[in-house]
N, C-alpha and C. Protein backbone atom coordinates (compact mmCIF):
# COMPACT_ATOMS: atom_id res chain seq x y z
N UNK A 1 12.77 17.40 3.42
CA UNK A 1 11.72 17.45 2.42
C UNK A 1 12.19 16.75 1.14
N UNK A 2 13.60 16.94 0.89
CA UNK A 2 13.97 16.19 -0.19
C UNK A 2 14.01 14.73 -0.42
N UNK A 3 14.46 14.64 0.90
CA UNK A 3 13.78 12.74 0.72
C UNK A 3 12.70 12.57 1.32
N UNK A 4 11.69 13.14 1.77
CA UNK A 4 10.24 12.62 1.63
C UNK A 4 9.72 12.36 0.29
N UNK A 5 10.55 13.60 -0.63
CA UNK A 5 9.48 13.62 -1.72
C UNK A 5 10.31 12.25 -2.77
N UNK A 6 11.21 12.02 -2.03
CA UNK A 6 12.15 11.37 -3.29
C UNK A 6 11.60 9.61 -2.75
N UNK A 7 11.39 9.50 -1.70
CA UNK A 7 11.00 8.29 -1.21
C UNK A 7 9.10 7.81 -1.86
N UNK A 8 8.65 9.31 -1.26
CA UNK A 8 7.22 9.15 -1.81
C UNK A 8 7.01 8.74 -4.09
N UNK A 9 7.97 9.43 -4.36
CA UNK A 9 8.06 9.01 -5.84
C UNK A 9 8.01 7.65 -6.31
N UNK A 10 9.13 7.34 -5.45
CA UNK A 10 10.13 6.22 -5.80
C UNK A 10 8.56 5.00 -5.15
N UNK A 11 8.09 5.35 -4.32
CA UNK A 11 6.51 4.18 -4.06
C UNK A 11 5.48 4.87 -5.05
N UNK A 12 5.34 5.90 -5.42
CA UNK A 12 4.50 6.41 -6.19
C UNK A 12 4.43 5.67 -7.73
N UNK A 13 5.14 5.31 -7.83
CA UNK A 13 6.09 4.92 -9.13
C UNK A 13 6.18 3.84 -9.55
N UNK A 14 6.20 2.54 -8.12
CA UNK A 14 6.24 1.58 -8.63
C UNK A 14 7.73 1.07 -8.36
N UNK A 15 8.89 2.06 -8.08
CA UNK A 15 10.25 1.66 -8.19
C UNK A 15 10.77 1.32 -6.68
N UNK A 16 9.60 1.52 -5.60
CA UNK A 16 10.20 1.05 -4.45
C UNK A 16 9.09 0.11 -3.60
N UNK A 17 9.72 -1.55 -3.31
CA UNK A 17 8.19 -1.85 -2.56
C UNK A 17 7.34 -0.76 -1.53
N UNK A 18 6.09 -1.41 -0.90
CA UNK A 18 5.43 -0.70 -0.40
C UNK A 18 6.16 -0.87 1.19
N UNK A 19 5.98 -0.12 1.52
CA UNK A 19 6.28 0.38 3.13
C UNK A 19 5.78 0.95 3.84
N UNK A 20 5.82 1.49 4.91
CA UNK A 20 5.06 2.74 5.42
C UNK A 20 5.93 4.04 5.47
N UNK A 21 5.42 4.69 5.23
CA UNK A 21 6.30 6.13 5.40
C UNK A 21 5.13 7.07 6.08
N UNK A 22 5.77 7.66 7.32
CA UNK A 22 5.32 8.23 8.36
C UNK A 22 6.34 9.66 8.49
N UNK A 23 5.10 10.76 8.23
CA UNK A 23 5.82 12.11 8.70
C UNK A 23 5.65 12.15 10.32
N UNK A 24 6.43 12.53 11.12
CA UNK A 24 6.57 12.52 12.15
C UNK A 24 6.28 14.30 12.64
N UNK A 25 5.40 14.58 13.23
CA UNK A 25 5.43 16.37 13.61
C UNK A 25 4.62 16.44 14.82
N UNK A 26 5.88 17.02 16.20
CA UNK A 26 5.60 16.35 17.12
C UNK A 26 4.95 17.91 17.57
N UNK A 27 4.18 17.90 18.56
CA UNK A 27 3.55 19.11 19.30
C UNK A 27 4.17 20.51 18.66
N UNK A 28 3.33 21.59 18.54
CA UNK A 28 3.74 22.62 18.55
C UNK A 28 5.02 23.29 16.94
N UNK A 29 4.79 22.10 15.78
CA UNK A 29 5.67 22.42 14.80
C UNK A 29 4.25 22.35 13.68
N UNK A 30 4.68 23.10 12.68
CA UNK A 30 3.54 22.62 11.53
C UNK A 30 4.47 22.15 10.52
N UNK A 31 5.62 21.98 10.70
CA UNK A 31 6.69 21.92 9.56
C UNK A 31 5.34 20.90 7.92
N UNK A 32 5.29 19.62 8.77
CA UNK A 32 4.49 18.68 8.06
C UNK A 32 2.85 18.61 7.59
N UNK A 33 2.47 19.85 8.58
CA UNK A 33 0.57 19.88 8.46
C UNK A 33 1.09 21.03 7.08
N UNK A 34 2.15 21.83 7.35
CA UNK A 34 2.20 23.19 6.05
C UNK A 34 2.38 22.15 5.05
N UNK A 35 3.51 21.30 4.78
CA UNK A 35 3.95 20.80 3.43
C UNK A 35 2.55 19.86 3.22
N UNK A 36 2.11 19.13 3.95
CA UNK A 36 0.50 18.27 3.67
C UNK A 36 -0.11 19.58 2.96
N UNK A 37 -0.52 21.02 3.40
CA UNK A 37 -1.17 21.78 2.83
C UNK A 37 -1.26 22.16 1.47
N UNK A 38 0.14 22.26 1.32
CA UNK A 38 0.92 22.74 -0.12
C UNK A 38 0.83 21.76 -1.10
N UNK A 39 1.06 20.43 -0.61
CA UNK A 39 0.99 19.41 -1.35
C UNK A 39 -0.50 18.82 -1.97
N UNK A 40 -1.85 19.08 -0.81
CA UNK A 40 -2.99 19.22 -1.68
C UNK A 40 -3.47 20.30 -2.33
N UNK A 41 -3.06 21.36 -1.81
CA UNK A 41 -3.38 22.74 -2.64
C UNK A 41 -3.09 22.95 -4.27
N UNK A 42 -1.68 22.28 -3.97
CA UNK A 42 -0.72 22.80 -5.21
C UNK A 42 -0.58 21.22 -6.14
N UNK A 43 -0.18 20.40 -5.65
CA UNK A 43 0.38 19.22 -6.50
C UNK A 43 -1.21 18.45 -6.54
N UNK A 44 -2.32 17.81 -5.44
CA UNK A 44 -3.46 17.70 -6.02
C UNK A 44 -4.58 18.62 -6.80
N UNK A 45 -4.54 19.50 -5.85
CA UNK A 45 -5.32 20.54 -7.16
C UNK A 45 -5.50 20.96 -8.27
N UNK A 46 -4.03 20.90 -8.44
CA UNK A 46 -3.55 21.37 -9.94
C UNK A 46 -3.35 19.72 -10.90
N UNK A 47 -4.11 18.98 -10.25
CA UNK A 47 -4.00 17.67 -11.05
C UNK A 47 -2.59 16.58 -11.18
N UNK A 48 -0.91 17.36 -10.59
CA UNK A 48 0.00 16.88 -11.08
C UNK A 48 0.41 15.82 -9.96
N UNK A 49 -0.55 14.87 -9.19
CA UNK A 49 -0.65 14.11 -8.29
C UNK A 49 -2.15 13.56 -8.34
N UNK A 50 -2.52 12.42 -7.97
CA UNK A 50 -3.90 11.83 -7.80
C UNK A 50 -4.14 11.93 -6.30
N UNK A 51 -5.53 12.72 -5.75
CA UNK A 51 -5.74 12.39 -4.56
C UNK A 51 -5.44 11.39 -3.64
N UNK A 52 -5.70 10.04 -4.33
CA UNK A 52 -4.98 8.68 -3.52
C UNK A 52 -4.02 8.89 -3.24
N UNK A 53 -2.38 9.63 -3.79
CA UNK A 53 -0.98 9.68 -3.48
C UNK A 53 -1.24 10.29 -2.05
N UNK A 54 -2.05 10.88 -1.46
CA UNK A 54 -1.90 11.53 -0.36
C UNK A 54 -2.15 9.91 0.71
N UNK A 55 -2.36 8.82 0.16
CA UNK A 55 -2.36 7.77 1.49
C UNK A 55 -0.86 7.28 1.19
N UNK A 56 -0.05 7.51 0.18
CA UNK A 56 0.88 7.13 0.26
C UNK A 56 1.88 6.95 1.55
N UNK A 57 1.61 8.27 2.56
CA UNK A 57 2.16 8.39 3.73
C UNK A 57 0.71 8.69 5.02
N UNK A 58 1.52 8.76 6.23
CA UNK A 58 0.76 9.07 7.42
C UNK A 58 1.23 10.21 7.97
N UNK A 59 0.42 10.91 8.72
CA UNK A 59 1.23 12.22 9.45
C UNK A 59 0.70 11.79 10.66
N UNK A 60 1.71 11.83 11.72
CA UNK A 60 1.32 11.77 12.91
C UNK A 60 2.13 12.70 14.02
N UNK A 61 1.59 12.42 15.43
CA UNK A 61 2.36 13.60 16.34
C UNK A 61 3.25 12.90 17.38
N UNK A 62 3.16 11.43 17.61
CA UNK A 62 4.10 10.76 18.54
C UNK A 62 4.98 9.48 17.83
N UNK A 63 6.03 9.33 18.60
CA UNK A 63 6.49 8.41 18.06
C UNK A 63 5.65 6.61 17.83
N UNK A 64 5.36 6.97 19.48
CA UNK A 64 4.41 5.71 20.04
C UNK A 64 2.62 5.24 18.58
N UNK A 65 2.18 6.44 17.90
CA UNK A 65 1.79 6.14 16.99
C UNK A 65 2.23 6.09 16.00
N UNK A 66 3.56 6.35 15.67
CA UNK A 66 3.95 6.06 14.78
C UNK A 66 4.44 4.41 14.42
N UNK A 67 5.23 3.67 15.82
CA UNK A 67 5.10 2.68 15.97
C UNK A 67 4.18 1.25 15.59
N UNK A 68 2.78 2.07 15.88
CA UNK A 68 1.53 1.81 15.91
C UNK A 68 0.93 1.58 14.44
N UNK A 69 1.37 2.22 13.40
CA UNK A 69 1.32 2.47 12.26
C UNK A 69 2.07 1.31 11.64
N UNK A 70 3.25 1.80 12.10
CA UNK A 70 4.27 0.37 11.10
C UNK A 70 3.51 -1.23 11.78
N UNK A 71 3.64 -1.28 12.74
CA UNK A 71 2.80 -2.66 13.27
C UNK A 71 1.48 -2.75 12.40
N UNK A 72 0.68 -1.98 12.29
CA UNK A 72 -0.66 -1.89 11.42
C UNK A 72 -0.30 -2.13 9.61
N UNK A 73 0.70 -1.64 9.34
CA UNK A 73 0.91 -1.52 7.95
C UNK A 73 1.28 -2.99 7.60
N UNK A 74 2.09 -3.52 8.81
CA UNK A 74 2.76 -5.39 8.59
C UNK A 74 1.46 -6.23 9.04
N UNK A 75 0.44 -6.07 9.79
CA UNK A 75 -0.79 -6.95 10.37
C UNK A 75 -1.15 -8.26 9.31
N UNK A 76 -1.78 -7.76 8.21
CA UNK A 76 -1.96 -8.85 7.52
C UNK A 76 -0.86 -9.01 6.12
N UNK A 77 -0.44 -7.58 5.88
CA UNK A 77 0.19 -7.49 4.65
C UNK A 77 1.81 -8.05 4.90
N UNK A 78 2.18 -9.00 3.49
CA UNK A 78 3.51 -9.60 4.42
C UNK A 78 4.94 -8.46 3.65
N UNK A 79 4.30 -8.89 2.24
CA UNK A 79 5.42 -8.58 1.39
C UNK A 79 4.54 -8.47 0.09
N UNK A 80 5.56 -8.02 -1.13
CA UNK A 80 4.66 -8.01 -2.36
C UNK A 80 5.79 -8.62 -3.26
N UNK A 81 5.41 -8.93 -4.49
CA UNK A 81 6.06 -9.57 -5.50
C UNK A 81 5.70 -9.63 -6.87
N UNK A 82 6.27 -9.56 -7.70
CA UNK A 82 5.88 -8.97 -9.56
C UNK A 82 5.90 -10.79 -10.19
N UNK A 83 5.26 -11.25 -10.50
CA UNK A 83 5.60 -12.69 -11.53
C UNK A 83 5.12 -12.27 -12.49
N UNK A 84 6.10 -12.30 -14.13
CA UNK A 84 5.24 -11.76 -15.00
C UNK A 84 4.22 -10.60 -14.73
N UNK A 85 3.28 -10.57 -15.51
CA UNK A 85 1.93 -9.73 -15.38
C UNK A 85 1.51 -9.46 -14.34
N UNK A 86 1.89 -10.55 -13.25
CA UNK A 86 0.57 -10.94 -12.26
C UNK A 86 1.27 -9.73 -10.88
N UNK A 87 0.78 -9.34 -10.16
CA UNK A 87 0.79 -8.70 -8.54
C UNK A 87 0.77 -9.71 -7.38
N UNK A 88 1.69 -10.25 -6.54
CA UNK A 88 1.54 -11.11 -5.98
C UNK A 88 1.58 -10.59 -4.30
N UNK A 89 0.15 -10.53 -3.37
CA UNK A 89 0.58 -9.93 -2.36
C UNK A 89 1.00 -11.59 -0.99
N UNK A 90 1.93 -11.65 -0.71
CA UNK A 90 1.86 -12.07 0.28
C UNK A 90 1.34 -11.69 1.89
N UNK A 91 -0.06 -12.69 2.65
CA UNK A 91 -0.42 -12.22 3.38
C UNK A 91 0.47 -13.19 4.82
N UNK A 92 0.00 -12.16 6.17
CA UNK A 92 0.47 -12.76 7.71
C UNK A 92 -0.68 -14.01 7.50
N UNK A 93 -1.61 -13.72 7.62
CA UNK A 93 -2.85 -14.34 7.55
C UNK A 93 -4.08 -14.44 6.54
N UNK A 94 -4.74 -15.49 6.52
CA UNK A 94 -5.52 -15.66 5.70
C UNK A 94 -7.04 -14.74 5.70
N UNK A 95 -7.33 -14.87 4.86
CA UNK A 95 -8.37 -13.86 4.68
C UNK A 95 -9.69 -14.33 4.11
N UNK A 96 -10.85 -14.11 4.71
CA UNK A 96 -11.89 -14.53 4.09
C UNK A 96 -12.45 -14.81 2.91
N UNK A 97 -13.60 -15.74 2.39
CA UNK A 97 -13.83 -14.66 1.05
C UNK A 97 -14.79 -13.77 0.84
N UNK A 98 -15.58 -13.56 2.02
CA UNK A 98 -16.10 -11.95 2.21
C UNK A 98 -15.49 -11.12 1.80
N UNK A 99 -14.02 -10.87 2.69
CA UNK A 99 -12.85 -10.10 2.60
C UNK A 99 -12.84 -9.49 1.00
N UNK A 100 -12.26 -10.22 0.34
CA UNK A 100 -11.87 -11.07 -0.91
C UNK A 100 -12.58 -10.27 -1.55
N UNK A 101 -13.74 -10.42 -1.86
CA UNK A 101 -15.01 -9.69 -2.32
C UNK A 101 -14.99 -7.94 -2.20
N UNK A 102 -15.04 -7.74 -0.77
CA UNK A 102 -15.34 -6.73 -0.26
C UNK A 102 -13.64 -6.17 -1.04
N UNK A 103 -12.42 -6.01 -1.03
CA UNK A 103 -11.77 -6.05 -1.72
C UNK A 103 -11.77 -5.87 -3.62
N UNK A 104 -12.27 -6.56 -3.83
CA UNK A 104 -13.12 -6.68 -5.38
C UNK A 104 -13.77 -5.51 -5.46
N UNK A 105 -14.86 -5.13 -4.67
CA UNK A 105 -15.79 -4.41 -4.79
C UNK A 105 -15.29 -3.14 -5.07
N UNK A 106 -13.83 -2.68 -3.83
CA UNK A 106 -13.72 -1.40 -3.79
C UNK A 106 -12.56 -1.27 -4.63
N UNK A 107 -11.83 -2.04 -4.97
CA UNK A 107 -10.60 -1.77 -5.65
C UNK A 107 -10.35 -2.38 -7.14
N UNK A 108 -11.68 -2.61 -7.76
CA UNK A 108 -11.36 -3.30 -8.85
C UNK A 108 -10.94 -2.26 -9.86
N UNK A 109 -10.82 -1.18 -9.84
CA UNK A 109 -10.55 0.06 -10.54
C UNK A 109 -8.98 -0.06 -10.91
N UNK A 110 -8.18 -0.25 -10.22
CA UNK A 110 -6.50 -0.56 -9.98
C UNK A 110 -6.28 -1.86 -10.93
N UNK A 111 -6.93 -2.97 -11.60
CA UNK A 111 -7.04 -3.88 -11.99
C UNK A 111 -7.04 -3.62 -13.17
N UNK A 112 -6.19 -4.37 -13.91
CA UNK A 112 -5.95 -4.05 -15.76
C UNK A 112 -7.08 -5.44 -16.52
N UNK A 113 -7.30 -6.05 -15.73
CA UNK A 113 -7.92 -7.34 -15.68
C UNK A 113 -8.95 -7.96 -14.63
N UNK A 114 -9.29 -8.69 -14.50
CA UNK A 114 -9.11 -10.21 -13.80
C UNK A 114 -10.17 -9.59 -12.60
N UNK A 115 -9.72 -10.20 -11.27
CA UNK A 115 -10.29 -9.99 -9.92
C UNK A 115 -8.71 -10.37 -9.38
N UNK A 116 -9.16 -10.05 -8.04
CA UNK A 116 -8.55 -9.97 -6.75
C UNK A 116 -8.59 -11.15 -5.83
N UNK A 117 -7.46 -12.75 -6.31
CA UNK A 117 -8.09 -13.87 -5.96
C UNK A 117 -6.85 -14.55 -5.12
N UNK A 118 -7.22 -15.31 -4.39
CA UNK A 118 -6.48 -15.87 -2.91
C UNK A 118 -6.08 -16.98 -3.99
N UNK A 119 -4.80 -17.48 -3.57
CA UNK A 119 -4.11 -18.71 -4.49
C UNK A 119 -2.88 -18.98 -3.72
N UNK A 120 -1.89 -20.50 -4.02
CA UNK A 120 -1.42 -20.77 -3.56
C UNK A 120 0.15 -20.06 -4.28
N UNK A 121 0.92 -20.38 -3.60
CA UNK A 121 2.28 -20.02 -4.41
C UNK A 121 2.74 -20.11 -6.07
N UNK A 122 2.96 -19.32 -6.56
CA UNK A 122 2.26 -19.45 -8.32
C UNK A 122 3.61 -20.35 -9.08
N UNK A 123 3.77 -21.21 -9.63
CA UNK A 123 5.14 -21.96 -9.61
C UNK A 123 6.59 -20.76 -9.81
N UNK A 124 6.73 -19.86 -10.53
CA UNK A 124 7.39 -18.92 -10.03
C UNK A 124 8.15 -18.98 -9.09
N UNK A 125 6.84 -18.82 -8.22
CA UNK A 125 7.54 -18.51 -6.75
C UNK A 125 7.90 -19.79 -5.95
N UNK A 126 7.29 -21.05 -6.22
CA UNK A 126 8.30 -22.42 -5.89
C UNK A 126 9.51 -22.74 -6.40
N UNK A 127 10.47 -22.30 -7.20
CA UNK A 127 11.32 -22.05 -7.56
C UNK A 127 11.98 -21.14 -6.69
N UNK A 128 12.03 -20.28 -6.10
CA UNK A 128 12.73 -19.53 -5.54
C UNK A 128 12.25 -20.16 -4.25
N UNK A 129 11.12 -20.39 -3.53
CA UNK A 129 11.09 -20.96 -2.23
C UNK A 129 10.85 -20.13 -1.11
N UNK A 130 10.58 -18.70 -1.54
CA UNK A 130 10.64 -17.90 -0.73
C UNK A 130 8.99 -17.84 -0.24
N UNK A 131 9.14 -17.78 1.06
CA UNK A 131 7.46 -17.49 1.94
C UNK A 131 6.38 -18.68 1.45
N UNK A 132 6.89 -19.68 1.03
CA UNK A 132 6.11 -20.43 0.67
C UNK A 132 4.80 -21.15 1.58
N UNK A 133 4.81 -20.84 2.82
CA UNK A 133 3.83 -21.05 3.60
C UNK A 133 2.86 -19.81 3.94
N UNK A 134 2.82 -19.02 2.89
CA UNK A 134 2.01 -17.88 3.52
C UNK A 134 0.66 -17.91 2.41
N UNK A 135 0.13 -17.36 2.85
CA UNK A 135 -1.34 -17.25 2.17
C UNK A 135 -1.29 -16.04 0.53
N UNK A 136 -1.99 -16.10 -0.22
CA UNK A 136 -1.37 -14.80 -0.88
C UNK A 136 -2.88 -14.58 -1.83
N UNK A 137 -2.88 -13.11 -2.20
CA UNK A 137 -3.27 -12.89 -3.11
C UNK A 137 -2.76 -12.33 -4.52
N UNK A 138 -3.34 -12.94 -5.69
CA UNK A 138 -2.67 -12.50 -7.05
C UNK A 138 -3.53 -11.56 -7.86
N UNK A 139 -3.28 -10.70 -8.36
CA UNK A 139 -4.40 -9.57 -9.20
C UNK A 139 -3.29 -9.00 -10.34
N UNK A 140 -4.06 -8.95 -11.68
CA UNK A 140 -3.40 -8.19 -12.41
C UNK A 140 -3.62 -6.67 -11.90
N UNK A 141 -2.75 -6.33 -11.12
CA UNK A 141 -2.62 -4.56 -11.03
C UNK A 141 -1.73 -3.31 -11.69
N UNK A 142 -2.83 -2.94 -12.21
CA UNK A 142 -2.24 -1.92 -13.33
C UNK A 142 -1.10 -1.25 -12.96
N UNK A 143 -0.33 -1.58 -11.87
CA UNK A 143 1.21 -0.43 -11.92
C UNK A 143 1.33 0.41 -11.81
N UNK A 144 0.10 1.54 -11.85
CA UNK A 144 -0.28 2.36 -11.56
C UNK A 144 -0.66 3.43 -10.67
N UNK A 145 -1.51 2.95 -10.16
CA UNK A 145 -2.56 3.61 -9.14
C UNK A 145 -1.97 3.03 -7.62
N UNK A 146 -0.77 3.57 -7.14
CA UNK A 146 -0.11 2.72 -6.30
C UNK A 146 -0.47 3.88 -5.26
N UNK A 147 -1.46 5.05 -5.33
CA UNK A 147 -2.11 5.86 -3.98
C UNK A 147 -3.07 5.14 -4.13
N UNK A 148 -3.61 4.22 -4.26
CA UNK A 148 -4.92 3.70 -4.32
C UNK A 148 -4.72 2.28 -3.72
N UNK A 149 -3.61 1.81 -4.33
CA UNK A 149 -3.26 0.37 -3.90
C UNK A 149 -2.79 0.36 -2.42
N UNK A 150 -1.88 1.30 -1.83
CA UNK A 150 -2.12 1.82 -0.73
C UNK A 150 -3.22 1.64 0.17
N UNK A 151 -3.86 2.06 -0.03
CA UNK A 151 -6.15 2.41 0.79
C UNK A 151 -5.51 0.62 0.97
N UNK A 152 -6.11 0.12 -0.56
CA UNK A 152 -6.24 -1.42 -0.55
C UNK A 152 -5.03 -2.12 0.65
N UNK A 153 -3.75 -1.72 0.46
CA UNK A 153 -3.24 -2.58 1.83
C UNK A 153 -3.83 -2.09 3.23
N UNK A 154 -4.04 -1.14 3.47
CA UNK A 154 -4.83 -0.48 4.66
C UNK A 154 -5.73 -0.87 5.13
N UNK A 155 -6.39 -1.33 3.54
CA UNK A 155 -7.97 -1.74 4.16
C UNK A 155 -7.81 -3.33 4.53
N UNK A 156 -6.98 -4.14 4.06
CA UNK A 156 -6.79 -5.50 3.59
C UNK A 156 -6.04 -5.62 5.45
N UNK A 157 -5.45 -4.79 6.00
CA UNK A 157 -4.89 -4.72 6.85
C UNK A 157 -6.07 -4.82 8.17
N UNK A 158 -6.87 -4.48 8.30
CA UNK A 158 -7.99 -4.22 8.74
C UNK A 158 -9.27 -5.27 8.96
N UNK A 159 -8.35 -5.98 8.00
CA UNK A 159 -10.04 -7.21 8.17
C UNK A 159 -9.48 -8.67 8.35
N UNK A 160 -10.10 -9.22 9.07
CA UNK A 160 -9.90 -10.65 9.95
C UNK A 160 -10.45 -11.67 9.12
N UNK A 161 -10.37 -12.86 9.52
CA UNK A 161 -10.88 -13.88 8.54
C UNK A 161 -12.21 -14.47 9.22
């Protein structure tokens, strides 16, 4: 429990990229459905957590979905990256601008600024050279709301071009 909660912070926070983190609780244990309980009862209820922190992680009962999860969490999302101000997500694949939009629509709340816009490597990041063939999106994102930004890789994960 101590490093769930210390891992979940540390993405909560901003101080660790995004990943997936998967409680694992296999047949016949509640170890993880009790602490999920406690944790909306007590830490969302009482306000000292935002409902979104609860997508921070997954609870599942097999390994084989758990698997399933990390493959889903990498689908379109590659990596992330800070330039200055800006949020830089690197994608597997390119993404519509339906997508794009539909994106906009639901997550412009997380945004200190701007929109949620597909661009090429920002010079920044030609300088370093890293992933330079991948597709990306840039958004000023408030630093913040990283149970929310969460949903947004989930959902971003989810949609085809």
């Amino acid at each position: 429990m101590d490093e769930g909660f210390e891992n979940l912070t540390l993405v909560q926070t901003g101080k660790s990229k995004p990943r997936p983190i998967i409680l694992i609780e296999p047949a016949h244990s509640q170890y993880w459905s009790r602490w999920i309980d406690f944790v909306t009862k007590v830490l969302v209820g009482r306000g000292f957590i935002s409902r979104h922190d609860m997508s921070l992680f997954i609870h599942v009962n097999t390994v084989e979905k758990a698997i399933d999860e990390i493959l889903q969490f990498y689908r379109v999302y590659h990596s992330i990256r800070y330039v200055g101000d800006k949020t830089v997500i690197r994608l597997n694949s390119l993404l519509s601008s339906e997508n794009i939009k539909e994106l906009n629509k639901r997550y412009s709340d997380i945004l200190r600024s701007g929109e949620i816009e597909l661009t090429e490597p920002l010079s920044a990041e030609q300088e370093t050279e890293e992933f330079l063939d991948l597709p990306r999106l840039v958004m000023n994102f408030n630093r913040y709301d990283y149970g929310k930004f969460y949903e947004m890789l989930r959902a971003l994960n989810t949609m085809q071009e």
